[in-house]
Protein backbone atom coordinates (compact mmCIF):
# COMPACT_ATOMS: atom_id res chain seq x y z
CA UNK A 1 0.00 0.00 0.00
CA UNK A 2 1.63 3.19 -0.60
CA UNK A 3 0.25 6.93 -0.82
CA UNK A 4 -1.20 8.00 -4.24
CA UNK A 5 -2.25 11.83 -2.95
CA UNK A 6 -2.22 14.32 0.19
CA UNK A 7 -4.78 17.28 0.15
CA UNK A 8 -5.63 19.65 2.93
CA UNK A 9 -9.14 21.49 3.73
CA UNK A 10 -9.27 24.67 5.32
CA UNK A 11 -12.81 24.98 7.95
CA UNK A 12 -13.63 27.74 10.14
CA UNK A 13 -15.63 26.60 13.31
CA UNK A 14 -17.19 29.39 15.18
CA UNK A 15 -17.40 28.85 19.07
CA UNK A 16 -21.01 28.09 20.61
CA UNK A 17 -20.39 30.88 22.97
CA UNK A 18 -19.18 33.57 20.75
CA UNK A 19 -16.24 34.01 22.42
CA UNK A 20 -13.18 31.95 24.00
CA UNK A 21 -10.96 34.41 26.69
CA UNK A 22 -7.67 33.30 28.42
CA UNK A 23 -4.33 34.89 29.88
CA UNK A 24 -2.89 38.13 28.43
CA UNK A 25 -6.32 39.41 27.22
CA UNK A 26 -6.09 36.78 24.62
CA UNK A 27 -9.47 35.56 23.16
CA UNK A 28 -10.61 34.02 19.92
CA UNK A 29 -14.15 33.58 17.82
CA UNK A 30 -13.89 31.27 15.25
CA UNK A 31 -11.15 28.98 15.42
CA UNK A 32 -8.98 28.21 11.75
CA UNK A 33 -8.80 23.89 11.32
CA UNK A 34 -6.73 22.42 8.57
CA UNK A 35 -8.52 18.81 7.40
CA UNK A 36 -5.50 16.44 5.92
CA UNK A 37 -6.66 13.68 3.50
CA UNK A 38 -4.60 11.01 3.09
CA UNK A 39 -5.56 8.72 -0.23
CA UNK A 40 -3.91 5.48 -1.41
CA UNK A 41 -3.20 3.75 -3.96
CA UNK A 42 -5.58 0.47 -2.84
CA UNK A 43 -8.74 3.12 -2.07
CA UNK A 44 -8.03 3.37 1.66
CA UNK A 45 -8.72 7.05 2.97
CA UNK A 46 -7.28 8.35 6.45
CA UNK A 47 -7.97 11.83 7.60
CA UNK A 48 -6.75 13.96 10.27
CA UNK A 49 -7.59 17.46 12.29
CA UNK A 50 -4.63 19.87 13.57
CA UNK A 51 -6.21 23.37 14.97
CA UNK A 52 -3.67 25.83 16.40
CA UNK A 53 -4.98 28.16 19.25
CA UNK A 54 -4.89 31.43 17.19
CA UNK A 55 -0.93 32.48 16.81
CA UNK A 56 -0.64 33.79 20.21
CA UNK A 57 -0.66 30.81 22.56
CA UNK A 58 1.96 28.74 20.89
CA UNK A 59 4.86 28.39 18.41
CA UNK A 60 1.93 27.26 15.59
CA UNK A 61 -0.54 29.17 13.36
CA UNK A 62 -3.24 28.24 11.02
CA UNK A 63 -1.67 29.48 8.26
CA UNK A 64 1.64 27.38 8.95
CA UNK A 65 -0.03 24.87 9.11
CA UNK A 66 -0.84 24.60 5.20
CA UNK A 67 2.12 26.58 4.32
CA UNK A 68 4.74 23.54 5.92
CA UNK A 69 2.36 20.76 3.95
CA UNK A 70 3.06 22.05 0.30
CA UNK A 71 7.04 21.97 1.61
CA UNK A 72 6.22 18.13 3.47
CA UNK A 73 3.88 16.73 1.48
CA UNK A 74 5.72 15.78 -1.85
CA UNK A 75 8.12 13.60 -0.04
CA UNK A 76 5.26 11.31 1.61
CA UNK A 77 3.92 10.51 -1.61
CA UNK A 78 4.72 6.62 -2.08
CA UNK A 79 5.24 6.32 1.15
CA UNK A 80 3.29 2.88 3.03
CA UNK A 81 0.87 4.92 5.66
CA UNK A 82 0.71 1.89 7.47
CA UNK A 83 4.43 1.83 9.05
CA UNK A 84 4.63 4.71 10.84
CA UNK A 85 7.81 4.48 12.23
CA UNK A 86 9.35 4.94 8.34
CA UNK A 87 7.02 8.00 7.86
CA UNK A 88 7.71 9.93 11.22
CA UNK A 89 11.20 9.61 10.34
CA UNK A 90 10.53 10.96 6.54
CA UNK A 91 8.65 13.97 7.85
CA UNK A 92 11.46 15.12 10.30
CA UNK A 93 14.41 14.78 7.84
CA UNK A 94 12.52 16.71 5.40
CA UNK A 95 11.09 19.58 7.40
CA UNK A 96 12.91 19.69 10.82
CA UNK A 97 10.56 21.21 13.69
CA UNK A 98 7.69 22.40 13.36
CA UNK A 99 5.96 19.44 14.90
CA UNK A 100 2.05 20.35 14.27
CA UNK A 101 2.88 20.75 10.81
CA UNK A 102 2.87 16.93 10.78
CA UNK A 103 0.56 16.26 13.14
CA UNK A 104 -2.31 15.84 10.86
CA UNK A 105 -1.01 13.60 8.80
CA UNK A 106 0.26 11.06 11.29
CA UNK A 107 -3.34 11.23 12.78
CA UNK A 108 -4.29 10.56 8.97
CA UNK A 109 -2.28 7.45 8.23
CA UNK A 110 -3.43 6.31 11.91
CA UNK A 111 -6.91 6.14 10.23
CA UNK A 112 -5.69 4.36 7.37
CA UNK A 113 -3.91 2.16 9.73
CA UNK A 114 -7.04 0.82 11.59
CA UNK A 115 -9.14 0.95 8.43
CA UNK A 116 -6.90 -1.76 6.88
CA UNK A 117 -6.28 -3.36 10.11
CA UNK A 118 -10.21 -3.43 10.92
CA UNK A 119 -10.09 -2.02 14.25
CA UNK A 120 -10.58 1.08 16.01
CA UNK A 121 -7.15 3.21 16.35
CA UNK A 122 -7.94 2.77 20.10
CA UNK A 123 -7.19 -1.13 19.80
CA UNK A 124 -3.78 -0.50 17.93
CA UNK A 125 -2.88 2.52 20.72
CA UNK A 126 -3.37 -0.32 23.41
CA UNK A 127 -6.38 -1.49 24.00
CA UNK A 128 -9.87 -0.01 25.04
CA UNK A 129 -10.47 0.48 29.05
CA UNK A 130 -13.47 0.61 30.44
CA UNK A 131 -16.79 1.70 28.63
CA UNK A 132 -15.91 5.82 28.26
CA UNK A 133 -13.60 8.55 29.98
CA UNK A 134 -14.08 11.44 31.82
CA UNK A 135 -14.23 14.90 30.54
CA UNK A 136 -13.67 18.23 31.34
CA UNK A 137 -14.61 21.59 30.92
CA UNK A 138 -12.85 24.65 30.02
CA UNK A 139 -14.28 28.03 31.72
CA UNK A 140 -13.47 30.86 29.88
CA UNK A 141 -12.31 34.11 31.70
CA UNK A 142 -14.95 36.15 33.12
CA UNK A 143 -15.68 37.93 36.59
CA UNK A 144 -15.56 35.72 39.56
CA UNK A 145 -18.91 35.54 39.68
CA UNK A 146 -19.84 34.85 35.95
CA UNK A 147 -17.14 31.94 36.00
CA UNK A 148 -18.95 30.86 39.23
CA UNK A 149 -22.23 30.57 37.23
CA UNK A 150 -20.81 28.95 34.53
CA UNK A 151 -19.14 26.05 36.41
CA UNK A 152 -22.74 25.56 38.43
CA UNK A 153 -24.35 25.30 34.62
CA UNK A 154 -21.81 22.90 33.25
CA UNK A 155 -21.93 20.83 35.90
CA UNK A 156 -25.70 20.78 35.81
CA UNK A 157 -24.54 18.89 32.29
CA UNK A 158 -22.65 16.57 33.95
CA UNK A 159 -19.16 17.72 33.77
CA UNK A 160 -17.31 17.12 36.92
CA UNK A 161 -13.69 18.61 35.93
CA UNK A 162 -13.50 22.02 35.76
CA UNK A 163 -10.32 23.80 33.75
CA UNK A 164 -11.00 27.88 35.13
CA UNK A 165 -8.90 30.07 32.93
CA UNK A 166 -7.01 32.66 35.12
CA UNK A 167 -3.71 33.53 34.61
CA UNK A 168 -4.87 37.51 35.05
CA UNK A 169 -4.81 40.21 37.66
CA UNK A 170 -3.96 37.92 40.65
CA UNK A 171 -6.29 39.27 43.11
CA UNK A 172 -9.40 38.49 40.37
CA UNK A 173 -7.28 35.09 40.02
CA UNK A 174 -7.77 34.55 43.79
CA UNK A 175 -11.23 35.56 44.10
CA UNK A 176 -12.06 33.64 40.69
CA UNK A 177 -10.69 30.10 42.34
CA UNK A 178 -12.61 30.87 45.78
CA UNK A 179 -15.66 32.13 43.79
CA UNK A 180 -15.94 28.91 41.96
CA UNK A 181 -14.82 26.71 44.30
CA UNK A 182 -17.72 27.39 46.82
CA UNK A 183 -19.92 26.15 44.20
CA UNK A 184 -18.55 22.29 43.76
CA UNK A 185 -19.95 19.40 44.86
CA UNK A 186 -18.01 16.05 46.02
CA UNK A 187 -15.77 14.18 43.61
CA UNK A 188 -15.97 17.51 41.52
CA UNK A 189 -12.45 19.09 40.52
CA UNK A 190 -11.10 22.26 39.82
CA UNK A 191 -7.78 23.12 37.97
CA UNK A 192 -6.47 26.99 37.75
CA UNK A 193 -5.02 26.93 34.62
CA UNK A 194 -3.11 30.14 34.21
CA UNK A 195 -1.58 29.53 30.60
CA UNK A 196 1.71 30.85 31.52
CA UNK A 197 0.32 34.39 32.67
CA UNK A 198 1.61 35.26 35.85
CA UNK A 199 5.06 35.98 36.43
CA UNK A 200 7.00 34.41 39.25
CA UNK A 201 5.83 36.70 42.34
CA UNK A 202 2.79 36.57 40.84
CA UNK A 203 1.70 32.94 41.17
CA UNK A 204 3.43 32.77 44.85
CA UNK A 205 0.64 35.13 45.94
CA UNK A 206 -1.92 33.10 44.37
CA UNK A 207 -1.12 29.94 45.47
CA UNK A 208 -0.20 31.37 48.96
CA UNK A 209 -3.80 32.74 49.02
CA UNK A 210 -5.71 30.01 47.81
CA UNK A 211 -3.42 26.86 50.16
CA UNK A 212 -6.69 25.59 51.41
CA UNK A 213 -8.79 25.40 48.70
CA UNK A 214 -8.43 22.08 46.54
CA UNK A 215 -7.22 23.19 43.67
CA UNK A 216 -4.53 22.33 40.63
CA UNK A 217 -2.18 24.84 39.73
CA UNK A 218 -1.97 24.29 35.71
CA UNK A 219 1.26 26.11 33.68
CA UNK A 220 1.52 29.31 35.69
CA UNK A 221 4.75 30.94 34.49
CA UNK A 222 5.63 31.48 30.85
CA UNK A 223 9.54 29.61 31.34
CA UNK A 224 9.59 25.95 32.78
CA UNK A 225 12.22 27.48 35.43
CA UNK A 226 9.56 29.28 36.85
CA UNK A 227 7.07 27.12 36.83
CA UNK A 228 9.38 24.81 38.70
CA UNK A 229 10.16 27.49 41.13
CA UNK A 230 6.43 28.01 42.15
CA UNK A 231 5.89 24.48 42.32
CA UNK A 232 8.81 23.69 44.81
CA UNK A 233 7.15 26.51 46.68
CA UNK A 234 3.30 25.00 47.09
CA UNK A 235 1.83 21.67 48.10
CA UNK A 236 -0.92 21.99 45.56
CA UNK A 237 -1.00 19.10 42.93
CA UNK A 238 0.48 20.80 40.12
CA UNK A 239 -0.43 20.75 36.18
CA UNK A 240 2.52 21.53 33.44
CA UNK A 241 1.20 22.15 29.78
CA UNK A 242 2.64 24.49 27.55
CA UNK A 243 6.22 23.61 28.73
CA UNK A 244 6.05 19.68 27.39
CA UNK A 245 6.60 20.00 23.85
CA UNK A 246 8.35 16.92 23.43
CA UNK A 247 9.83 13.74 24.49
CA UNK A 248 12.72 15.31 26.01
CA UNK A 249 10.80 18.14 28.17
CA UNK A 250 9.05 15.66 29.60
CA UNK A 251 11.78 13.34 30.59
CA UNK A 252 13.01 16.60 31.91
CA UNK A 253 10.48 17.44 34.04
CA UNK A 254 9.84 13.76 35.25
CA UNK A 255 13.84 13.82 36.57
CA UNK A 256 13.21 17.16 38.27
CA UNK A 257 9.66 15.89 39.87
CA UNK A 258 8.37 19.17 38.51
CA UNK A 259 4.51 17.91 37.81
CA UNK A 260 2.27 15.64 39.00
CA UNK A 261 -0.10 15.92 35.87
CA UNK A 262 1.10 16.89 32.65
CA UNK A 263 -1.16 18.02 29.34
CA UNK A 264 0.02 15.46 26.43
CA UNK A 265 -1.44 17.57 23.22
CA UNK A 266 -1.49 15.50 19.86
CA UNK A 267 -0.16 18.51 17.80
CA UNK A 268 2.58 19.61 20.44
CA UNK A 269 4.22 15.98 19.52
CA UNK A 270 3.61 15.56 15.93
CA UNK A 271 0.67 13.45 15.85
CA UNK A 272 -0.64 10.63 17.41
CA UNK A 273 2.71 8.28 17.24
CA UNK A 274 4.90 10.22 19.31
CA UNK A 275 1.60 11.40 21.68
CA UNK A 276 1.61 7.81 22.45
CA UNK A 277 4.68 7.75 23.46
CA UNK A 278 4.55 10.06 25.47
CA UNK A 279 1.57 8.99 27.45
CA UNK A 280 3.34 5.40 27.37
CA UNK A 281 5.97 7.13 29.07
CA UNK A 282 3.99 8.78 31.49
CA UNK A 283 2.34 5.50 32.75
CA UNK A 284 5.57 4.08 33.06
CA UNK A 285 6.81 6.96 35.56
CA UNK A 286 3.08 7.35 37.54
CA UNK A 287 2.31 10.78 36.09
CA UNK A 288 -1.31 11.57 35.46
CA UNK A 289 -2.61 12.67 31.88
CA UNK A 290 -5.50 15.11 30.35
CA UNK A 291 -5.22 13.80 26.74
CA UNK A 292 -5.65 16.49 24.37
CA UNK A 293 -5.17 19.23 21.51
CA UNK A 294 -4.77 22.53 20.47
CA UNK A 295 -8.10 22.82 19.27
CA UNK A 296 -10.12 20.80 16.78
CA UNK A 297 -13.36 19.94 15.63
CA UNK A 298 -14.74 16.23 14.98
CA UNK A 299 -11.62 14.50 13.61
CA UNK A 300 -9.48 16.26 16.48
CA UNK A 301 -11.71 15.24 18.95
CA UNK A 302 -12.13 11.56 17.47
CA UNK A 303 -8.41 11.13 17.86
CA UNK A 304 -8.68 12.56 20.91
CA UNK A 305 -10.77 9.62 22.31
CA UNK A 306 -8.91 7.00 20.77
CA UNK A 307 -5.54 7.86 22.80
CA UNK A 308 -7.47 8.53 25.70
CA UNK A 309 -9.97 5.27 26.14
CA UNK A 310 -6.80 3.46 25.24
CA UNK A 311 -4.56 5.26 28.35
CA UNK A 312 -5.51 3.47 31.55
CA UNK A 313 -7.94 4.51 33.60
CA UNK A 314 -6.28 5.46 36.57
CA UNK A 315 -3.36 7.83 34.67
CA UNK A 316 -6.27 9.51 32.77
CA UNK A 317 -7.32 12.57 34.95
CA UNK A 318 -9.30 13.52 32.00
CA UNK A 319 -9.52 14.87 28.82
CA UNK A 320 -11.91 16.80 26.33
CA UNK A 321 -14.77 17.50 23.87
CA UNK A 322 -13.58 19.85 21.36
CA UNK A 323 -16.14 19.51 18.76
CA UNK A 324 -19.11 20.67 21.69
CA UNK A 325 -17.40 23.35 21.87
CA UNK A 326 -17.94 24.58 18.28
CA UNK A 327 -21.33 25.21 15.78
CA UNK A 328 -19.53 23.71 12.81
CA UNK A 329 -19.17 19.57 12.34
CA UNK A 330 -16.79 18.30 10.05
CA UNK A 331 -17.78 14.53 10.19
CA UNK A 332 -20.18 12.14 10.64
CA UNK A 333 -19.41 9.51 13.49
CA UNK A 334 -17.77 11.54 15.68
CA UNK A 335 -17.74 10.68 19.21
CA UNK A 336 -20.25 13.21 21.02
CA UNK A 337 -20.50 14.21 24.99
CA UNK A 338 -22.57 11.62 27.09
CA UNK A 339 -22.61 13.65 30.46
CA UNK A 340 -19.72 14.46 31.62
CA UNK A 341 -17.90 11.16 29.89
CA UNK A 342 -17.13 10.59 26.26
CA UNK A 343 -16.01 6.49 24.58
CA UNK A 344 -13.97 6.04 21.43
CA UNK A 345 -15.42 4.95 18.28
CA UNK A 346 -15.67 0.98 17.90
CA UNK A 347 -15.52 1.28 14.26
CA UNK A 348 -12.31 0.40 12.14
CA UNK A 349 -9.85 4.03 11.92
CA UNK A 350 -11.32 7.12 13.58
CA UNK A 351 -14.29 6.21 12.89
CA UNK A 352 -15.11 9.09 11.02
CA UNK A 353 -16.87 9.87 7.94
CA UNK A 354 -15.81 14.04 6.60
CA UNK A 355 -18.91 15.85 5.68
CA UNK A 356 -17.42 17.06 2.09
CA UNK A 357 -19.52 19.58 1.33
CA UNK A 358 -18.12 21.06 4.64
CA UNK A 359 -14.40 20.46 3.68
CA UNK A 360 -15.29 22.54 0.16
CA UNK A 361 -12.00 22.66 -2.08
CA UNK A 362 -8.71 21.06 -1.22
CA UNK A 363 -6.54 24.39 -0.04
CA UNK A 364 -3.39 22.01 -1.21
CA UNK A 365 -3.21 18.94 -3.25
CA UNK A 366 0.06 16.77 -4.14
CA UNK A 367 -0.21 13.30 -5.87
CA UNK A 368 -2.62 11.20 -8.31
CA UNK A 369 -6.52 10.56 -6.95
């Protein structure tokens, strides 16, 4: 089997809320997804999602995204998308970095993968456990009070992990955290995910201020030096993110004792091959996982629940729902929201079939169809 063509889609999806706020007075409306479609030449299809978080948030943009395919995508042609190993290893001699660039396309040949394999890419990650996983919920950032509200509504829809974006003023910060932590319930919890945006002294007042409230302290320094500093200062359970971009950050981190929960996103690692091994790695050392993206719509979020109903059950601490977020879908088949829990697709791939009239024109093409 070998690959006869490679075409990406471009698809807005607008958020059901209107609006999406987080550190630094960052925010975004309508998030920009690139669709890869991988063809062969024995009529197998694969596709895959990658959705950077605006340009702001991390080294990744929409626009890169389709701008590093046109410079990747001729050398994957002939290529077997089954043996993934061979094609990781293409894609990094030929464009070196840039890491979400390929993500798609791994996620794409995953699909093909389980498609001729006739099972669900959860089997081939390692295995399905249990019937579904737990979710959780991002709460964009509002007054303490409106974020209080929020959580109260979304837990009304069964979400019981709550992901409060702070990462602001500190003293909002603190009375955001106590504000929304009055309103949980038992077996409910509550990470303060400051994406980076506090500086040192910063988080040390927050965490200082909120020591007896049960919270996780998520990324709250832009450098992974600070974050470690803050960490080695608080006895809160403590989330790293944006600072694991790879294999060897997180090694790093694991030697240093620096988390005790760490955010494995699919596009931060290239695709779903080296996200595995990462979260392989992770269950290996005891470290707890939210499996996740970016961004995404259907196919993100398909992937999504195929590396995280195949990640045990007790290194999961949760993961996400991308395409409930959004008004567009991209796909039939895609695994939707059942509460506050979410299961993998049991048929063979992704388990997704792209809506084409939503995918429009190819925004680049390479190969024979």
């Amino acid at each position: 089997m070998k690959i006869a063509q490679i075409a990406a889609f471009q698809v807005d999806l607008p958020l059901r809320e209107g609006s999406y706020h987080w550190s630094g007075g960052k925010s975004v409306e309508v998030f920009d997804s690139t669709i890869v479609r991988v063809t062969t030449d024995q009529g197998l299809v694969g596709y895959g999602e990658v959705c950077p978080l605006g340009p702001a948030y991390l080294p990744a943009y929409a626009a890169g995204v389709r701008t590093g395919l046109t410079e990747l995508i001729p050398h994957l042609i002939g290529l077997d998308p089954r043996q993934l190993g061979i094609l990781n290893q293409r894609m990094d001699t030929v464009l070196k970095g840039h890491p979400y660039v390929k993500s798609a396309v791994d996620m794409a040949c995953w699909d093909v993968l389980g498609q001729a394999a006739g099972l669900p890419v959860c089997e081939l990650l390692g295995g399905r456990y249990g019937d579904d996983f737990v979710l959780y919920r991002a709460i964009s950032q509002q007054s303490p009070e409106a974020m209080a509200d929020n959580v109260a509504a979304y837990r009304a829809q069964g979400y019981r992990r709550f992901q409060l974006k702070v990462g602001g003023n500190p003293d909002t910060d603190i009375r955001r955290i106590q504000a929304v932590a009055q309103r949980l319930e038992p077996g409910d919890r509550l990470v303060a995910d400051a994406n980076t945006g506090w500086l040192k002294h910063e988080a040390l007042r927050v965490v200082r201020a909120v020591r007896d409230v049960d919270v996780y302290i998520e990324q709250p320094c832009l450098s992974y030096e600070e974050c470690l500093s803050v960490r080695r200062h608080t006895d809160h359970p403590f989330v790293l993110d944006e600072s694991i971009d790879s294999i060897d950050a997180l090694l790093r981190a694991d030697a240093d004792l620096a988390m005790d929960v760490v955010n494995i996103k699919i596009s931060k690692f290239g695709g779903l091959t080296r996200a595995r091994l990462a979260r392989d790695l992770c269950v290996a050392r005891g470290i707890a996982m939210t499996i996740e993206d970016t961004w995404g719509g259907d196919i993100v979020t398909a992937a999504i629940a195929h590396l995280a109903h195949s990640t045990p059950t007790q290194f999961l601490f949760t993961s996400t729902d991308f395409n409930s977020y959004v008004t567009v879908s991209t796909a039939e088949g895609a695994p939707q929201r059942a509460g506050g829990t979410m299961a993998a697709s049991i048929q063979p791939g992704l388990g997704v079939q792209p809506r084409l009239n939503v995918l429009g024109k190819p925004v680049v093409e390479r190969g024979e169809s």
